[in-house]
C-alpha atoms as a PDB file:
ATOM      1  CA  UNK A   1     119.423  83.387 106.235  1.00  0.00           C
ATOM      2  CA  UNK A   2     118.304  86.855 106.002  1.00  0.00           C
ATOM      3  CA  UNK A   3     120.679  89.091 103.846  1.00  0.00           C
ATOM      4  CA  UNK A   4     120.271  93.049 103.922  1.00  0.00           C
ATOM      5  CA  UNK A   5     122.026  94.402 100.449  1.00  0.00           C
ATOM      6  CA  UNK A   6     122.683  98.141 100.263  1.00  0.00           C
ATOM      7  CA  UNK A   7     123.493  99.752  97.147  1.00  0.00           C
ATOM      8  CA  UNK A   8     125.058 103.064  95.963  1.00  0.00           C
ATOM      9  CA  UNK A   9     126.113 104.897  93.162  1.00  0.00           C
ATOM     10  CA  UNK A  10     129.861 104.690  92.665  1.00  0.00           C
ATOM     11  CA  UNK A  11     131.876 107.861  93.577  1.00  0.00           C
ATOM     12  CA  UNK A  12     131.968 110.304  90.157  1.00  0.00           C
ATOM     13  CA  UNK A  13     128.617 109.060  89.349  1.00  0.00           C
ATOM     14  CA  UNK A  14     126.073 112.001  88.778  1.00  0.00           C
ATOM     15  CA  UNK A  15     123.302 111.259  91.055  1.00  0.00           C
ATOM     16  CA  UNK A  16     120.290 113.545  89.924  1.00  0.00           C
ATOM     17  CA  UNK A  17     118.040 112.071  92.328  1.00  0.00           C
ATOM     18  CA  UNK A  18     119.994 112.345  95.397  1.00  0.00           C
ATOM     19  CA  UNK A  19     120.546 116.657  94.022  1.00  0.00           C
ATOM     20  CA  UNK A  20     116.778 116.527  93.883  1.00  0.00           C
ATOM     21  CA  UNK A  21     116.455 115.424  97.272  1.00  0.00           C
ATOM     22  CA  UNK A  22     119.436 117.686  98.354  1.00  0.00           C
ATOM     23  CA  UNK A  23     117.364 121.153  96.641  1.00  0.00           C
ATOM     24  CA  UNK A  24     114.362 119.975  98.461  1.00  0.00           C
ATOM     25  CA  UNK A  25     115.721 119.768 101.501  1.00  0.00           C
ATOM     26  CA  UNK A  26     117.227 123.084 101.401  1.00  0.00           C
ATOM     27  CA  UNK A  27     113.654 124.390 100.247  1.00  0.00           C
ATOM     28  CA  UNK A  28     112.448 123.559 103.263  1.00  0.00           C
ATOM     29  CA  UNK A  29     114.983 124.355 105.266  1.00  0.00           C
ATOM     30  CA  UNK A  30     117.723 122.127 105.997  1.00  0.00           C
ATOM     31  CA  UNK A  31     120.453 124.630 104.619  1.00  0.00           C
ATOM     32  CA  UNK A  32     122.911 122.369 106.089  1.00  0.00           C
ATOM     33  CA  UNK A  33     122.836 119.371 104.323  1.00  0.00           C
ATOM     34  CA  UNK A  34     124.533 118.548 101.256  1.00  0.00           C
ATOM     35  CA  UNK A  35     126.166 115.738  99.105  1.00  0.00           C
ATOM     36  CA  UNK A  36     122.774 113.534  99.162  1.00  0.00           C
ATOM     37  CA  UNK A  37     123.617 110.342  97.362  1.00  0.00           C
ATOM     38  CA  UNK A  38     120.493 107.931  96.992  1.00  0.00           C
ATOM     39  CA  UNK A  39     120.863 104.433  97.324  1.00  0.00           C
ATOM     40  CA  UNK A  40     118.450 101.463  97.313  1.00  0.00           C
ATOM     41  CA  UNK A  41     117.819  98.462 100.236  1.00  0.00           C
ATOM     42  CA  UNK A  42     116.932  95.291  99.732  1.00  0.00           C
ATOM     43  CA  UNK A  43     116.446  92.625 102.376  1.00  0.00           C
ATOM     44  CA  UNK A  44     115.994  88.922 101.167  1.00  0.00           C
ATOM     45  CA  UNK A  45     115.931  85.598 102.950  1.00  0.00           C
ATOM     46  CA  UNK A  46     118.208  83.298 101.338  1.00  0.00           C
ATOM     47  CA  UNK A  47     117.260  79.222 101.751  1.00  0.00           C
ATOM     48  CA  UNK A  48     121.428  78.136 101.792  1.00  0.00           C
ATOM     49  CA  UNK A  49     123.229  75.328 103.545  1.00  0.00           C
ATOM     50  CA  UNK A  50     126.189  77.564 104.998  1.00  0.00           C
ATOM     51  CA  UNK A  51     127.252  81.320 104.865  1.00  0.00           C
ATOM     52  CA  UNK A  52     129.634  80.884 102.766  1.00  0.00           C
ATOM     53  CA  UNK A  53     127.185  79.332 100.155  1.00  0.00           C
ATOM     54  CA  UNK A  54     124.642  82.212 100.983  1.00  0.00           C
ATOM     55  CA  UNK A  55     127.569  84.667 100.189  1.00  0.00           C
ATOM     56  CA  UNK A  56     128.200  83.220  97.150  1.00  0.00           C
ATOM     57  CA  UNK A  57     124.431  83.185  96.025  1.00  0.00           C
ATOM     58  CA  UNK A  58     124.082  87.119  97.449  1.00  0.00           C
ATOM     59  CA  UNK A  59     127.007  88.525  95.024  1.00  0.00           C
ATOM     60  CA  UNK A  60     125.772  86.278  92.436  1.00  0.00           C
ATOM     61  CA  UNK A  61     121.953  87.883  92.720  1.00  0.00           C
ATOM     62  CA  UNK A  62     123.494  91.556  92.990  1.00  0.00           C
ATOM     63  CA  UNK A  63     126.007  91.465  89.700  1.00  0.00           C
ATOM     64  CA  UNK A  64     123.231  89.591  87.458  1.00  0.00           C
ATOM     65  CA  UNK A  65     120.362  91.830  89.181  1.00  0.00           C
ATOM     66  CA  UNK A  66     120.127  93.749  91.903  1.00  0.00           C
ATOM     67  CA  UNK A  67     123.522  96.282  91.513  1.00  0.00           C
ATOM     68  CA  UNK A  68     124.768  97.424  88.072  1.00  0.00           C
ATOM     69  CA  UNK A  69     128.812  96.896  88.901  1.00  0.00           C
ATOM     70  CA  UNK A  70     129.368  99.168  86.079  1.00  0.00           C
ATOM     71  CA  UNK A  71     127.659 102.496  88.040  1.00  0.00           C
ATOM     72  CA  UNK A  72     127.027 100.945  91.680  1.00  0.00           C
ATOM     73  CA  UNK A  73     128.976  99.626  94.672  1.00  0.00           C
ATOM     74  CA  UNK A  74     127.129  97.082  96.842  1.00  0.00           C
ATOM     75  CA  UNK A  75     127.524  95.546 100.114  1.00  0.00           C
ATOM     76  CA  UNK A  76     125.365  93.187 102.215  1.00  0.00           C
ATOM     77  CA  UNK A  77     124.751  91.834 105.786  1.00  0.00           C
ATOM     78  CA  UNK A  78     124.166  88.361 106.472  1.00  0.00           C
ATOM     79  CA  UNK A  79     121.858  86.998 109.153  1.00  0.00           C
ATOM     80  CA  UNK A  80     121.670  83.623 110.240  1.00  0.00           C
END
């Protein structure tokens, strides 16, 4: 199963990469924008026997790994 995980930083969390992406964007231009939070993807193929057990291996992966829980929020897709 292919699972797409998306994380973010949790709301109150400064985010100085997504204000340097936010001043660059006004640099060249893009007065409009603002509020840029930067997140990470990561798409995996999981090898499970059910969903449920490819849920279960998914959270497991992003608390241990791929999301800090103490600064980031996560969610992910599943694909069968």
């Amino acid at each position: 199963m292919r699972v797409k995980i998306f994380v973010r930083l949790k709301e109150g969390v400064l985010d100085p990469q997504g204000k340097a992406v936010e001043r660059s964007l006004h640099t060249l231009g893009y007065e409009e924008v603002g509020d840029v939070r930067v997140g990470k993807y990561i798409e995996l193929e999981i090898a499970a026997p059910s969903r449920q057990a490819a849920e279960k291996r998914a959270r497991e992966m992003c608390d241990k790994l791929l999301a800090n829980p103490v600064i980031e929020d996560y969610r992910f897709e599943i694909q069968e």
